[in-house]
N, C-alpha and C. Protein backbone atom coordinates (compact mmCIF):
# COMPACT_ATOMS: atom_id res chain seq x y z
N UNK A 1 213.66 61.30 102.07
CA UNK A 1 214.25 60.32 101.18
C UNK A 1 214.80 59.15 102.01
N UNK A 2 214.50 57.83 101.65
CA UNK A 2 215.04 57.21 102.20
C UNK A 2 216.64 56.75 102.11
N UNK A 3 217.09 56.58 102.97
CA UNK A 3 218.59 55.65 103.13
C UNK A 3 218.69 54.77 102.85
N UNK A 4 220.19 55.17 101.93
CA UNK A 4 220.47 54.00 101.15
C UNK A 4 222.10 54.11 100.81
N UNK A 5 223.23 54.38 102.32
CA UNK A 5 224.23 53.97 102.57
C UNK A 5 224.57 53.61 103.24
N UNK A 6 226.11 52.78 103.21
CA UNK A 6 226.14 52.43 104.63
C UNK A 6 225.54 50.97 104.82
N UNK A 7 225.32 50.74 105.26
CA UNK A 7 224.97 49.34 106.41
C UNK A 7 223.58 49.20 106.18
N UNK A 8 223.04 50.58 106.27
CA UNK A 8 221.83 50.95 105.66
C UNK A 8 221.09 50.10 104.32
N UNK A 9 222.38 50.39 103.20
CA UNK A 9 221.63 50.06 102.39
C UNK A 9 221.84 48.19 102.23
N UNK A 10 222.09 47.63 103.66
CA UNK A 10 221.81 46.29 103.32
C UNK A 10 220.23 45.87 104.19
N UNK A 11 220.09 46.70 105.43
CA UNK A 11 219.36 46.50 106.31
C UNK A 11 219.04 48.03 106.83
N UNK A 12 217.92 48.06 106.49
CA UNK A 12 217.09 49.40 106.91
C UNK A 12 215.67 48.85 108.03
N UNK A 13 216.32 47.64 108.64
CA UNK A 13 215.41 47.18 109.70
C UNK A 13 216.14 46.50 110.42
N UNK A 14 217.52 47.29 111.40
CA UNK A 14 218.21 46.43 112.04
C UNK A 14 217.45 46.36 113.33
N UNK A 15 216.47 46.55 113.98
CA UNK A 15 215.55 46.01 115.16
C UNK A 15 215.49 44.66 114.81
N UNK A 16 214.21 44.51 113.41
CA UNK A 16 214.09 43.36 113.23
C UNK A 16 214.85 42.10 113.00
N UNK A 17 216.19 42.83 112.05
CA UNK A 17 217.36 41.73 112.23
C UNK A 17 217.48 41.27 114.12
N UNK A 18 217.67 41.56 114.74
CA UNK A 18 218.20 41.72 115.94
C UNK A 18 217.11 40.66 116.56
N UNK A 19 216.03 40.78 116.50
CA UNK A 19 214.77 40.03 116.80
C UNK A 19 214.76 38.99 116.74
N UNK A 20 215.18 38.49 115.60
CA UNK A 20 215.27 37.53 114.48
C UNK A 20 216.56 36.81 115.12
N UNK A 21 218.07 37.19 115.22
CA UNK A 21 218.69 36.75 116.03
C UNK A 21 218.23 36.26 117.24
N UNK A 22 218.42 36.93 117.99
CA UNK A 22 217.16 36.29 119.30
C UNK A 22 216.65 35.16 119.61
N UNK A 23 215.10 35.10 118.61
CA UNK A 23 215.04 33.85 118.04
C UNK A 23 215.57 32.85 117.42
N UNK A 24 216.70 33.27 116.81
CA UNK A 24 217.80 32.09 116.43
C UNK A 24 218.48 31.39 117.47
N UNK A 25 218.66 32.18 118.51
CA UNK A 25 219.17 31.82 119.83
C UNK A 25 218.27 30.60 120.70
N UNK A 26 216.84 30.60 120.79
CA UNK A 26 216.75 29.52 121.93
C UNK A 26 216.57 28.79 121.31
N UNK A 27 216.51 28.10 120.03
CA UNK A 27 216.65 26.77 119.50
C UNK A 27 218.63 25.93 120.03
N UNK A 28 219.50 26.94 120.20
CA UNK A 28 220.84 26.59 120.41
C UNK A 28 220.51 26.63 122.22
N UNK A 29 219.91 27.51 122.94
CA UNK A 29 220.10 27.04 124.17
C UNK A 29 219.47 25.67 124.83
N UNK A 30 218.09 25.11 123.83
CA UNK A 30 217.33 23.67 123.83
C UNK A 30 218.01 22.57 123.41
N UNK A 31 219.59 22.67 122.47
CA UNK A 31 219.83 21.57 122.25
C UNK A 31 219.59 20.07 122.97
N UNK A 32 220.33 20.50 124.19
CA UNK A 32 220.44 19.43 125.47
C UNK A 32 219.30 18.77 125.59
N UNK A 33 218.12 19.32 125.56
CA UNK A 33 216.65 19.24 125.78
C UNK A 33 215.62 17.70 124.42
N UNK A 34 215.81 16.38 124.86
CA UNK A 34 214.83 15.71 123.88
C UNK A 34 214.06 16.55 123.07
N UNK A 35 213.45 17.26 123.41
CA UNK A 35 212.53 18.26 122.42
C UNK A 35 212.85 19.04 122.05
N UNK A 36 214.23 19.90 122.05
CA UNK A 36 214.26 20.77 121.47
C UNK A 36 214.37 21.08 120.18
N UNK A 37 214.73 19.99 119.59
CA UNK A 37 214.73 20.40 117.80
C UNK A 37 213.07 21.21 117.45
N UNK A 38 212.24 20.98 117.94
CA UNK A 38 211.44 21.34 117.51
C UNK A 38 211.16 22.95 117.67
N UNK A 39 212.15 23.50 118.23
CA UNK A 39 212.26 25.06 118.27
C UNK A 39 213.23 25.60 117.75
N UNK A 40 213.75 24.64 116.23
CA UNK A 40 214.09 25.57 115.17
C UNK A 40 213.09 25.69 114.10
N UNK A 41 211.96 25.51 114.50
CA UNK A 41 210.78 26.13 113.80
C UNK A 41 210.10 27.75 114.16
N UNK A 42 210.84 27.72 115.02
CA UNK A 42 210.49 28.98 115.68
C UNK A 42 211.43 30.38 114.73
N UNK A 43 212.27 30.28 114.63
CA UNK A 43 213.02 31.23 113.79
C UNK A 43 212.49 31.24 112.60
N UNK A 44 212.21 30.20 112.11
CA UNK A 44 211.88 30.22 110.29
C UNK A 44 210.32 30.79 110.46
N UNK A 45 209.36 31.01 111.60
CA UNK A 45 207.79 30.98 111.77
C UNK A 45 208.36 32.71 111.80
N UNK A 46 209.25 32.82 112.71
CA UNK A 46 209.63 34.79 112.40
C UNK A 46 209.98 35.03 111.58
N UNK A 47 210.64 34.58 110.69
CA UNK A 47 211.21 34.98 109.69
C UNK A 47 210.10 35.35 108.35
N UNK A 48 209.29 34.24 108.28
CA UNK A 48 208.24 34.42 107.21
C UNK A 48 207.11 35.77 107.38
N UNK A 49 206.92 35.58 109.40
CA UNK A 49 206.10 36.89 109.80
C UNK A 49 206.34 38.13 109.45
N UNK A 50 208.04 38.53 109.42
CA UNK A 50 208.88 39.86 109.06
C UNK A 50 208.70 39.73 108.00
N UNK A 51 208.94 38.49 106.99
CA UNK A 51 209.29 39.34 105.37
C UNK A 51 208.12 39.52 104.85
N UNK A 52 206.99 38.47 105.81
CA UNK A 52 205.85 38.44 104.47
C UNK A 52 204.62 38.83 104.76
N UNK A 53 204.16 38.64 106.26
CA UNK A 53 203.26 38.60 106.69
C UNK A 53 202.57 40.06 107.30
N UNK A 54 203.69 40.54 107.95
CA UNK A 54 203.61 42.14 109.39
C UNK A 54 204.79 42.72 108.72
N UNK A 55 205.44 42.64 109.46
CA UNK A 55 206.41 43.75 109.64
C UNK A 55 207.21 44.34 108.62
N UNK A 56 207.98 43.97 107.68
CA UNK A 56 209.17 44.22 106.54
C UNK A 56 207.79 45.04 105.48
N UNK A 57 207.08 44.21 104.60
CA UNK A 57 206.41 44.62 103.77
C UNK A 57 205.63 46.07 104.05
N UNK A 58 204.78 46.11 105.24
CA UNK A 58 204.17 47.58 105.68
C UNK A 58 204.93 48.25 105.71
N UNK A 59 206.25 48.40 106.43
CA UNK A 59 207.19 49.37 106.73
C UNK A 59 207.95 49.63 105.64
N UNK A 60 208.11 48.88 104.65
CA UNK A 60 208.83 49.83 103.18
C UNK A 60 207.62 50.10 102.79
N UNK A 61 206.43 49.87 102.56
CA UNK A 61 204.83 50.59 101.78
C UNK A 61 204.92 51.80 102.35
N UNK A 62 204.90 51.92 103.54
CA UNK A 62 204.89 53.25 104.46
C UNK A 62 206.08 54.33 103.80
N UNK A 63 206.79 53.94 103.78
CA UNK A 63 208.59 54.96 103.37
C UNK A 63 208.47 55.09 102.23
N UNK A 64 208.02 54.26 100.92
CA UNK A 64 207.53 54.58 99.84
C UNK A 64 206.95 56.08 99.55
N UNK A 65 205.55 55.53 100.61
CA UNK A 65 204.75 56.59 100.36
C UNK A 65 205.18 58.04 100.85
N UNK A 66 205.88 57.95 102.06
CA UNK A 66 206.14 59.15 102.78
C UNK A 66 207.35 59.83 102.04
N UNK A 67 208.39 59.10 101.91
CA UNK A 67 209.55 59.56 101.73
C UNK A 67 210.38 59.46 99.86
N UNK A 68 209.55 58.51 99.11
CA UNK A 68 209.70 58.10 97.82
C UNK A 68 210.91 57.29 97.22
């Protein structure tokens, strides 16, 4: 059965949160950098990959199936 208290039941993919942070991070260490605005595209390009693309969607299909 899956989990669903706790902390849990806001985020049952705290890797990927964590990831995702990460990437939120070197757009703030580029500020200084003329170019760096252009690597807050980089967080929103992960973000769409996790919810929509790879990762988030397979991994609840999977727990569905296994666990109900």
């Amino acid at each position: 059965r899956t989990c669903r208290a706790g902390l849990w039941r806001y985020s049952r993919h705290p890797n990927y949160f964590g990831e995702w942070l990460m990437w939120c991070a070197w757009p703030l260490l580029a500020l200084g950098s003329p170019l760096g605005w252009w690597l807050f595209l980089h967080p929103l390009a992960v973000l769409v990959f996790l919810l929509v693309l790879t990762g988030i969607p397979h991994t609840e299909r999977r727990a569905l199936l296994s666990r109900g």
